[in-house]
PDB file of N, CA and C in Angstrom:
ATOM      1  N   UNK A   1       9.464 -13.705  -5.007  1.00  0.00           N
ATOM      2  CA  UNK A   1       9.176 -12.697  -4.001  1.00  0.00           C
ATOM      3  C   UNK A   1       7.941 -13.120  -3.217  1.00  0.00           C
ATOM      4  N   UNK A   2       7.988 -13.069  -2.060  1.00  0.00           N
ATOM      5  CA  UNK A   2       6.700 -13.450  -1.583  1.00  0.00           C
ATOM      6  C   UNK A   2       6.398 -12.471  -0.746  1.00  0.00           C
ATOM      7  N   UNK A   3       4.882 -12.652  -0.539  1.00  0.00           N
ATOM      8  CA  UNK A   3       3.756 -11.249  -0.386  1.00  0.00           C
ATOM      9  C   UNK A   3       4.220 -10.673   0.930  1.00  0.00           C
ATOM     10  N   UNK A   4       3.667  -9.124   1.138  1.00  0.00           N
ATOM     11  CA  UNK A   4       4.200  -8.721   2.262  1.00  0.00           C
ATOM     12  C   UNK A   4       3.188  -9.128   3.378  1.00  0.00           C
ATOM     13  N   UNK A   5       4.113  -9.150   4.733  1.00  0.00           N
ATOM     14  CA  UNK A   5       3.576  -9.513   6.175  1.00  0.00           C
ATOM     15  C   UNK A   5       2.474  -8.459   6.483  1.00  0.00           C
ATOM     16  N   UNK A   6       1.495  -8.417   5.955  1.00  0.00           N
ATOM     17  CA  UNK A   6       0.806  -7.409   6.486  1.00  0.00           C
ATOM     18  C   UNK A   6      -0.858  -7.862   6.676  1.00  0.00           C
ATOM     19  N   UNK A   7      -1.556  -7.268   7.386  1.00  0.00           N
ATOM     20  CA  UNK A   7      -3.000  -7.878   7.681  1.00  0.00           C
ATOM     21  C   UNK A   7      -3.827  -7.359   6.695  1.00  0.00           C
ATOM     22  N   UNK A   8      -4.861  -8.635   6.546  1.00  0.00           N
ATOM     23  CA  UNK A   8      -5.784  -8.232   5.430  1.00  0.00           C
ATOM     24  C   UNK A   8      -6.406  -6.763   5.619  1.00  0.00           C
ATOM     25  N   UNK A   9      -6.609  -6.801   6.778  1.00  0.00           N
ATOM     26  CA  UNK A   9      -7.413  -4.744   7.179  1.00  0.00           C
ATOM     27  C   UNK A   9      -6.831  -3.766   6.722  1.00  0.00           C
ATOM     28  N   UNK A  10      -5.138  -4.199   6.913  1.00  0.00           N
ATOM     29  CA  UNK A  10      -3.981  -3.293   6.072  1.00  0.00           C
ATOM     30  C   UNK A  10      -4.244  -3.248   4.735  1.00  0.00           C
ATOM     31  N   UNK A  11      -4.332  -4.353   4.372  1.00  0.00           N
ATOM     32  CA  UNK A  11      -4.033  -4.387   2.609  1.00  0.00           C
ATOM     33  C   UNK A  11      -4.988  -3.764   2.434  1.00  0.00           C
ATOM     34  N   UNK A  12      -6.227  -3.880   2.665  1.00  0.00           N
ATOM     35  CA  UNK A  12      -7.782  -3.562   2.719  1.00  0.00           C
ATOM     36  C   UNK A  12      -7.737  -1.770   1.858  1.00  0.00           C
ATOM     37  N   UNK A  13      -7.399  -1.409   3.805  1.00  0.00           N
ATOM     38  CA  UNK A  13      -7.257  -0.056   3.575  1.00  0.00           C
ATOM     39  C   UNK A  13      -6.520   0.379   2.425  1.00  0.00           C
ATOM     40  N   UNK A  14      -5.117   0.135   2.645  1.00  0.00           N
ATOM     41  CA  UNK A  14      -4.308   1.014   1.173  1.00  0.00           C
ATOM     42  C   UNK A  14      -4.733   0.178  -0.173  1.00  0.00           C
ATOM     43  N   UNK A  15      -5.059  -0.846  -0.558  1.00  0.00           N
ATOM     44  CA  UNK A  15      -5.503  -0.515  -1.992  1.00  0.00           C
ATOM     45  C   UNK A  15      -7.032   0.432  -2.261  1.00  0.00           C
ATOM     46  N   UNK A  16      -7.596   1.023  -1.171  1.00  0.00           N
ATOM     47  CA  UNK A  16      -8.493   1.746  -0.916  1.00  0.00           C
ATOM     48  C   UNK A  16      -7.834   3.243  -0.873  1.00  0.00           C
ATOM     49  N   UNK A  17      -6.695   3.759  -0.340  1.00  0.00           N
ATOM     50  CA  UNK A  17      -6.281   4.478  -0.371  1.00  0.00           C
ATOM     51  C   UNK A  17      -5.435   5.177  -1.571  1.00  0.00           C
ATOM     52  N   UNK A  18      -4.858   4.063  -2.152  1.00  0.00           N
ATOM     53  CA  UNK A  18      -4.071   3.916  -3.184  1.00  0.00           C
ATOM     54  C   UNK A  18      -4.451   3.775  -4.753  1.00  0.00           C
ATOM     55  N   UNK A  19      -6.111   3.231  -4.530  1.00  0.00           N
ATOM     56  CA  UNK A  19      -6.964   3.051  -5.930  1.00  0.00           C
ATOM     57  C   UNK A  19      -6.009   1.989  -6.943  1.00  0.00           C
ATOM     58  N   UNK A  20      -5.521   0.592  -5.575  1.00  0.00           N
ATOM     59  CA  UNK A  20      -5.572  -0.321  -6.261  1.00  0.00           C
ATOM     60  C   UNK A  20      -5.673  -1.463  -5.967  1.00  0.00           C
ATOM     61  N   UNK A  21      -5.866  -2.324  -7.023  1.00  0.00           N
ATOM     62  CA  UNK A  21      -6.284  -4.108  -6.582  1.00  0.00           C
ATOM     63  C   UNK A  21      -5.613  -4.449  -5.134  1.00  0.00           C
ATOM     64  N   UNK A  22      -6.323  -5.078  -4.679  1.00  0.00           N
ATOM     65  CA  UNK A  22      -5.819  -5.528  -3.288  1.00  0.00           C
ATOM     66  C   UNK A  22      -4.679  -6.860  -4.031  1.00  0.00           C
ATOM     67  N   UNK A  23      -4.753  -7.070  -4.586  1.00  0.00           N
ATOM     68  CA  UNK A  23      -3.347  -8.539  -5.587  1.00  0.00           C
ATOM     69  C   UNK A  23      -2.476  -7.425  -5.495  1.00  0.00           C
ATOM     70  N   UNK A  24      -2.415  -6.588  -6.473  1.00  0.00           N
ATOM     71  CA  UNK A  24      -1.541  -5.525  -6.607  1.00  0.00           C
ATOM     72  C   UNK A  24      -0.835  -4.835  -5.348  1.00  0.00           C
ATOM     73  N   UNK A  25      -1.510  -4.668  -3.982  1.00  0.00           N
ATOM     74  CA  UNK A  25      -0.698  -4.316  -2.919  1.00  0.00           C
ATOM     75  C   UNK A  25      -0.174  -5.901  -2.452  1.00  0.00           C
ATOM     76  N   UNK A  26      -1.337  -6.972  -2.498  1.00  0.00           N
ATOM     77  CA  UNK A  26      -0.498  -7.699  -1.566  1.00  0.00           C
ATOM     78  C   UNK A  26       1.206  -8.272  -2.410  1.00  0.00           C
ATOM     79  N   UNK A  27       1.442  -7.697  -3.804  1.00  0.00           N
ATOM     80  CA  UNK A  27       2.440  -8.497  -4.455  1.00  0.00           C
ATOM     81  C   UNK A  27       3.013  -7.325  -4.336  1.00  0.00           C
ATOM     82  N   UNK A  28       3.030  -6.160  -4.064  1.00  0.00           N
ATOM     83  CA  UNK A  28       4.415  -4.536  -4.794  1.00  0.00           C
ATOM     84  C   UNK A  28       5.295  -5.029  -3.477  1.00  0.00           C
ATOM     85  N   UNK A  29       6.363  -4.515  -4.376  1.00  0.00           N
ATOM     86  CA  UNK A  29       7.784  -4.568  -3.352  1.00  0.00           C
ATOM     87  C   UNK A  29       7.736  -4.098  -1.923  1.00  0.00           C
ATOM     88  N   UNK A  30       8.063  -4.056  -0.663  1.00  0.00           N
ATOM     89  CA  UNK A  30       7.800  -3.068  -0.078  1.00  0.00           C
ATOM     90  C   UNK A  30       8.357  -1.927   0.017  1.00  0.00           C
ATOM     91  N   UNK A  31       9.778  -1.822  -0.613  1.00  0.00           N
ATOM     92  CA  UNK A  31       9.959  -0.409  -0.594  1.00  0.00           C
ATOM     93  C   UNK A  31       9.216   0.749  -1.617  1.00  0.00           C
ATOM     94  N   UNK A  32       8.834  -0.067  -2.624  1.00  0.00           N
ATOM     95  CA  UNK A  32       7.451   0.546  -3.179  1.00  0.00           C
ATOM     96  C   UNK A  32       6.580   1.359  -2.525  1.00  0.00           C
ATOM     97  N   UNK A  33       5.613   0.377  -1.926  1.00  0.00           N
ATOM     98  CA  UNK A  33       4.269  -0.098  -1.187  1.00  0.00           C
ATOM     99  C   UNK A  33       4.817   1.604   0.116  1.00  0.00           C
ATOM    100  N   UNK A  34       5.621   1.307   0.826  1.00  0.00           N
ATOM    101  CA  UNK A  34       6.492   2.248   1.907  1.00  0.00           C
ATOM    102  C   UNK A  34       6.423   3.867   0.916  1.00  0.00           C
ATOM    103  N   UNK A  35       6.890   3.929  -0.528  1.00  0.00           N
ATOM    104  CA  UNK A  35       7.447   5.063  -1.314  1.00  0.00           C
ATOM    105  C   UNK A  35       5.720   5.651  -1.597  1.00  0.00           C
ATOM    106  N   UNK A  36       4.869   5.017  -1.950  1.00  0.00           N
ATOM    107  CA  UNK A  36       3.381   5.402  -1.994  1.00  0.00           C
ATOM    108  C   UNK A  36       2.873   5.687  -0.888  1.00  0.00           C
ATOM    109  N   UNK A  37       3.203   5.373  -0.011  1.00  0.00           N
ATOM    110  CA  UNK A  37       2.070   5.667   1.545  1.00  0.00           C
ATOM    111  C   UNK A  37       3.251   7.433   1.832  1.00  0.00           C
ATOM    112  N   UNK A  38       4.403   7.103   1.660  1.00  0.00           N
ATOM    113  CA  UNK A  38       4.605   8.517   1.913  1.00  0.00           C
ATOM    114  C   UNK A  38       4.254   9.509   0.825  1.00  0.00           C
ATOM    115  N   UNK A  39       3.839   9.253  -0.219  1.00  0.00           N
ATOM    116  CA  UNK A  39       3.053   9.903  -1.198  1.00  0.00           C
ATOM    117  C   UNK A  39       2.101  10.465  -0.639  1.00  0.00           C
ATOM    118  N   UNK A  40       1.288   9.523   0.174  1.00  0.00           N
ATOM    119  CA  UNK A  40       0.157   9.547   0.356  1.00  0.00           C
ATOM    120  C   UNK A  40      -0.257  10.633   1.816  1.00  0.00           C
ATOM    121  N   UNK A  41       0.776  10.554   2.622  1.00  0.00           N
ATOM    122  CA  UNK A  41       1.123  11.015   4.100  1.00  0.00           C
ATOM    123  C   UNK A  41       1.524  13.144   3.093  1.00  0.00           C
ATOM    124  N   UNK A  42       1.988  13.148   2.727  1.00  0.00           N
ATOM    125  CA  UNK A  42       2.841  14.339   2.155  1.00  0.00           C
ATOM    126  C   UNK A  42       1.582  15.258   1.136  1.00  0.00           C
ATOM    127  N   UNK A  43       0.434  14.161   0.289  1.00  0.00           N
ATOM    128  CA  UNK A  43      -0.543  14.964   0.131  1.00  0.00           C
ATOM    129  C   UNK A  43      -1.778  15.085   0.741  1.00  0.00           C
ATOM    130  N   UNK A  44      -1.785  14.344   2.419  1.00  0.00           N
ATOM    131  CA  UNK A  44      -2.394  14.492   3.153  1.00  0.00           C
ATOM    132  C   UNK A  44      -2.343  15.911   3.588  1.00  0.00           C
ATOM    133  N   UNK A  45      -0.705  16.435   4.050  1.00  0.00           N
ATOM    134  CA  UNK A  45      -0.431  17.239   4.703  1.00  0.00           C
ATOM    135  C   UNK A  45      -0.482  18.658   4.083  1.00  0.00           C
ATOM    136  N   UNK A  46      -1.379  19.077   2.355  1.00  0.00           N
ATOM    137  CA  UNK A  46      -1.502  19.767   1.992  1.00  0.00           C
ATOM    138  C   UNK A  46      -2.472  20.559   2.128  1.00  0.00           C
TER     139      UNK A  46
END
Protein backbone atom coordinates (compact mmCIF):
# COMPACT_ATOMS: atom_id res chain seq x y z
CA UNK A 1 0.00 0.00 0.00
CA UNK A 2 1.57 3.14 -0.51
CA UNK A 3 1.10 6.41 1.49
CA UNK A 4 -1.66 8.75 0.73
CA UNK A 5 -1.26 11.83 -1.84
CA UNK A 6 -1.61 14.32 0.59
CA UNK A 7 0.61 17.45 1.79
CA UNK A 8 2.72 17.41 4.70
CA UNK A 9 0.40 20.61 6.20
CA UNK A 10 -2.46 18.03 5.64
CA UNK A 11 -0.99 15.22 7.40
CA UNK A 12 0.28 17.83 9.90
CA UNK A 13 -3.06 19.04 10.74
CA UNK A 14 -5.14 15.70 11.12
CA UNK A 15 -2.75 13.70 13.14
CA UNK A 16 -3.22 16.93 15.27
CA UNK A 17 -6.76 16.67 14.96
CA UNK A 18 -7.02 13.06 15.24
CA UNK A 19 -4.36 12.60 18.29
CA UNK A 20 -2.22 10.63 16.06
CA UNK A 21 1.37 9.86 14.84
CA UNK A 22 1.81 11.66 11.73
CA UNK A 23 3.37 7.65 10.33
CA UNK A 24 0.06 6.54 11.41
CA UNK A 25 -1.96 9.07 9.10
CA UNK A 26 0.55 9.08 6.46
CA UNK A 27 0.11 4.91 6.25
CA UNK A 28 -4.19 4.45 7.25
CA UNK A 29 -6.16 3.42 4.33
CA UNK A 30 -7.92 6.23 2.92
CA UNK A 31 -11.20 5.18 3.29
CA UNK A 32 -10.28 5.06 6.90
CA UNK A 33 -8.37 8.35 7.14
CA UNK A 34 -11.98 9.87 4.96
CA UNK A 35 -14.34 7.61 7.88
CA UNK A 36 -12.38 9.71 10.85
CA UNK A 37 -12.45 13.21 9.43
CA UNK A 38 -16.22 12.64 9.10
CA UNK A 39 -16.09 11.65 12.71
CA UNK A 40 -14.50 14.51 13.20
CA UNK A 41 -16.81 17.07 10.91
CA UNK A 42 -20.20 15.41 12.80
CA UNK A 43 -18.62 16.16 16.39
CA UNK A 44 -17.72 19.43 15.26
CA UNK A 45 -21.28 20.07 14.44
CA UNK A 46 -22.42 19.37 18.06
Amino acid sequence: MRPLQISPETALKLSEKLNLPLEQIMHMPQHILIQKMIELEKEKEK
